[in-house]
N, C-alpha and C. Protein backbone atom coordinates (compact mmCIF):
# COMPACT_ATOMS: atom_id res chain seq x y z
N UNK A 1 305.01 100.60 208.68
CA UNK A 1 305.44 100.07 207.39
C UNK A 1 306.79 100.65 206.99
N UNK A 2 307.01 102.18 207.55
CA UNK A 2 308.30 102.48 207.26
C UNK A 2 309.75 101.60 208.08
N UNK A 3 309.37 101.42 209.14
CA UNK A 3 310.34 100.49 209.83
C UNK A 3 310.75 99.52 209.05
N UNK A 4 309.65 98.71 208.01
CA UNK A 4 310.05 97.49 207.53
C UNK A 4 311.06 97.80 206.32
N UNK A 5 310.33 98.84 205.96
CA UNK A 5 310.97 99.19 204.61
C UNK A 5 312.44 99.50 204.84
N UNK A 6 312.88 100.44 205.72
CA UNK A 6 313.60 100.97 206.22
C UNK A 6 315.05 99.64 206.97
N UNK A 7 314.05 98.83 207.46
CA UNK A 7 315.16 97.39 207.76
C UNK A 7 315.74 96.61 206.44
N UNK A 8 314.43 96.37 205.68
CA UNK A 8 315.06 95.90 204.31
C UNK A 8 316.18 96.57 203.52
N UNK A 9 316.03 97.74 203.51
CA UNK A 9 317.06 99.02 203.06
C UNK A 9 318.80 98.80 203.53
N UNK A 10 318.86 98.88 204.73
CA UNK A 10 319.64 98.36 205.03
C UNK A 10 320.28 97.47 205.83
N UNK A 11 319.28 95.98 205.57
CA UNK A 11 320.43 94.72 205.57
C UNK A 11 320.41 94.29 204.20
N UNK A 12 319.59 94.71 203.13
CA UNK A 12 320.67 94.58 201.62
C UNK A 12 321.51 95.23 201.54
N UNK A 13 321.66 97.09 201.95
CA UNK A 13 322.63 97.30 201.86
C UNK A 13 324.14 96.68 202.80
N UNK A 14 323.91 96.45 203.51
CA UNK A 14 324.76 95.73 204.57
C UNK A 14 325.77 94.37 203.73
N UNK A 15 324.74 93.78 203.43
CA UNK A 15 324.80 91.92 202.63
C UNK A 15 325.53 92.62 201.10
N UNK A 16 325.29 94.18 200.61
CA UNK A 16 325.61 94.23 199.33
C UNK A 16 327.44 94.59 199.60
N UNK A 17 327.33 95.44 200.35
CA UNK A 17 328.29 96.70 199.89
C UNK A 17 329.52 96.40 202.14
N UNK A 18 328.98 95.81 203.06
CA UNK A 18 329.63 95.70 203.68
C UNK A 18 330.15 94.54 203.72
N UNK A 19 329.52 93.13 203.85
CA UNK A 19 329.98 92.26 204.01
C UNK A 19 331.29 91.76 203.28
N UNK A 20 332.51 91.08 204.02
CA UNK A 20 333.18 90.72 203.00
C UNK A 20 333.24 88.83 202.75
N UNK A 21 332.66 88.47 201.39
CA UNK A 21 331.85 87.60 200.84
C UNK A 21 333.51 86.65 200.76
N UNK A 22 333.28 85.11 201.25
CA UNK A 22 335.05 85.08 200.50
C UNK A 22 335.01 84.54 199.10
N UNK A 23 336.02 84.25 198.57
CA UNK A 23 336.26 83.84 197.20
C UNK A 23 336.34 82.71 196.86
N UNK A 24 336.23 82.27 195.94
CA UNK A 24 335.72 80.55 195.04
C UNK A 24 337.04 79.95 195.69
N UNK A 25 338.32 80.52 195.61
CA UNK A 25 339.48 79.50 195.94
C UNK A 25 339.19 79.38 197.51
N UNK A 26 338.73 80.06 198.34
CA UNK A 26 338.82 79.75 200.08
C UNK A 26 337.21 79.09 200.80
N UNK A 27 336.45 79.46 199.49
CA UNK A 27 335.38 78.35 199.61
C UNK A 27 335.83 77.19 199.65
N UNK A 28 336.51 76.32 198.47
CA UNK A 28 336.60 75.23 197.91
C UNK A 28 337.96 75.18 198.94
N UNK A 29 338.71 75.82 199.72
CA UNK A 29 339.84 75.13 200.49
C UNK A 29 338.71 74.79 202.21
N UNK A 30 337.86 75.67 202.36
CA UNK A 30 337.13 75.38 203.44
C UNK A 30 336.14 74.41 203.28
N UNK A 31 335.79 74.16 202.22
CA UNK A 31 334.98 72.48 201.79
C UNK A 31 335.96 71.71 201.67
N UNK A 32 337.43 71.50 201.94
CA UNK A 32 338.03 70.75 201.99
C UNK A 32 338.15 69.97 203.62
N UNK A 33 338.35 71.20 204.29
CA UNK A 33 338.53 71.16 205.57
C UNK A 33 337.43 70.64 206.24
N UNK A 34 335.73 71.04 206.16
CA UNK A 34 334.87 70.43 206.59
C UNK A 34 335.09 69.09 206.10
N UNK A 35 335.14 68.81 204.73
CA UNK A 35 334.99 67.05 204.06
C UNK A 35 336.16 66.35 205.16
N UNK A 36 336.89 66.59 205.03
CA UNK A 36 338.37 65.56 205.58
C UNK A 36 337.90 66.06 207.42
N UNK A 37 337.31 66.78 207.80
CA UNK A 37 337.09 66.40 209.58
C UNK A 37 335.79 66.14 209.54
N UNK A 38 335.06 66.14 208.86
CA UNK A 38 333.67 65.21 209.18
C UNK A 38 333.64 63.48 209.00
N UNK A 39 335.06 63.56 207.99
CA UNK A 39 335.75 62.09 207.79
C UNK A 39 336.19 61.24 209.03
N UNK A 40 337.11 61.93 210.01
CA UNK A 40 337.72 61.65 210.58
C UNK A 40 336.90 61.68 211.84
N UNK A 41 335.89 62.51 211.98
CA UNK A 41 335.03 62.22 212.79
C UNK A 41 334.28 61.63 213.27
N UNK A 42 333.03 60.93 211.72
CA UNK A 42 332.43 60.01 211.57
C UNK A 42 333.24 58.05 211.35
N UNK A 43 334.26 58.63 211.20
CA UNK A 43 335.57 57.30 211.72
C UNK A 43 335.54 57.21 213.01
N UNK A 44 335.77 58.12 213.85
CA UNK A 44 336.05 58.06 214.82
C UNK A 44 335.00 57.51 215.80
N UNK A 45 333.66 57.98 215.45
CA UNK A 45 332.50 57.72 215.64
C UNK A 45 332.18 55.89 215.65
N UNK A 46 332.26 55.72 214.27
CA UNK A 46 332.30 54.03 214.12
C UNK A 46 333.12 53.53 214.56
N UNK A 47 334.06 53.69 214.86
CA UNK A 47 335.38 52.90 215.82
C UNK A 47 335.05 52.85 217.65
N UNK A 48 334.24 53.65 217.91
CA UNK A 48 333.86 53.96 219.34
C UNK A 48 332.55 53.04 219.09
N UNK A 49 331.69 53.03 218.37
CA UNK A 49 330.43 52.17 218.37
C UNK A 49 330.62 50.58 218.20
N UNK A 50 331.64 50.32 217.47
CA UNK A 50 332.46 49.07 216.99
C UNK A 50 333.22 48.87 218.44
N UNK A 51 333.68 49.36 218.78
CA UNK A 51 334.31 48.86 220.29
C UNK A 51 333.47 48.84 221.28
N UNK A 52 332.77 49.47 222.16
CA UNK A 52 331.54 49.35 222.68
C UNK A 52 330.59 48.36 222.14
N UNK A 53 330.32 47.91 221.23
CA UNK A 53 329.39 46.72 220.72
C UNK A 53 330.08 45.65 220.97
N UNK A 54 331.46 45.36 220.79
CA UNK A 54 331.83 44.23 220.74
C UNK A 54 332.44 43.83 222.19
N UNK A 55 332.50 45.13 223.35
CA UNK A 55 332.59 44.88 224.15
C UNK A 55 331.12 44.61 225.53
N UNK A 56 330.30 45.11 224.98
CA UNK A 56 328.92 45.31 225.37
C UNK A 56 328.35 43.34 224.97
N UNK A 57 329.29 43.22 224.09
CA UNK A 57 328.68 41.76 223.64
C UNK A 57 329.14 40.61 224.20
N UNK A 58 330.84 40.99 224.42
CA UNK A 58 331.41 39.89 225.08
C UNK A 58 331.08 39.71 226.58
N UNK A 59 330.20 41.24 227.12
CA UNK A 59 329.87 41.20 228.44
C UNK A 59 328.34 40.27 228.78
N UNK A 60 327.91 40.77 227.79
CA UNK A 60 326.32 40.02 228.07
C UNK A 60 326.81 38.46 227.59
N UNK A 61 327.84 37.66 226.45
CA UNK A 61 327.96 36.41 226.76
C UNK A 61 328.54 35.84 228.01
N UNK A 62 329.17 36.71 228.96
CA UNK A 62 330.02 36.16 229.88
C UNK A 62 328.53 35.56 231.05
N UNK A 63 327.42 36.61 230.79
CA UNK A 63 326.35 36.74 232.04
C UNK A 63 325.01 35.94 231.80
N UNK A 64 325.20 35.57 230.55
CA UNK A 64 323.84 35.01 230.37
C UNK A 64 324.16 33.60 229.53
């Protein structure tokens, strides 16, 4: 039971007093950065599914 106690002890202290936590302005610039490349990703995504479909389509009218 001391082990546990003893782990809890310090990874709060760790999470309190070592970690360095970042700040509201480099949060909100790194939620920028995820939003605008998950954008460009999930674009990129539908543009590859949109081409492949419409080429997947013109192939099966050529064959059947």
């Amino acid at each position: 039971m001391n082990k546990i106690r003893l782990y809890i002890q310090e990874a709060s202290n760790e999470l309190l007093h070592k970690v360095s936590w970042p700040t509201w302005e480099e949060l909100q610039s790194s939620l920028v950065v995820v939003l605008v490349a998950s954008l460009i990703f999930s674009l990129v995504i539908y543009a590859m599914d949109l081409a492949f479909s419409n080429i997947l389509s013109a192939f099966y009218h050529l064959f059947v």
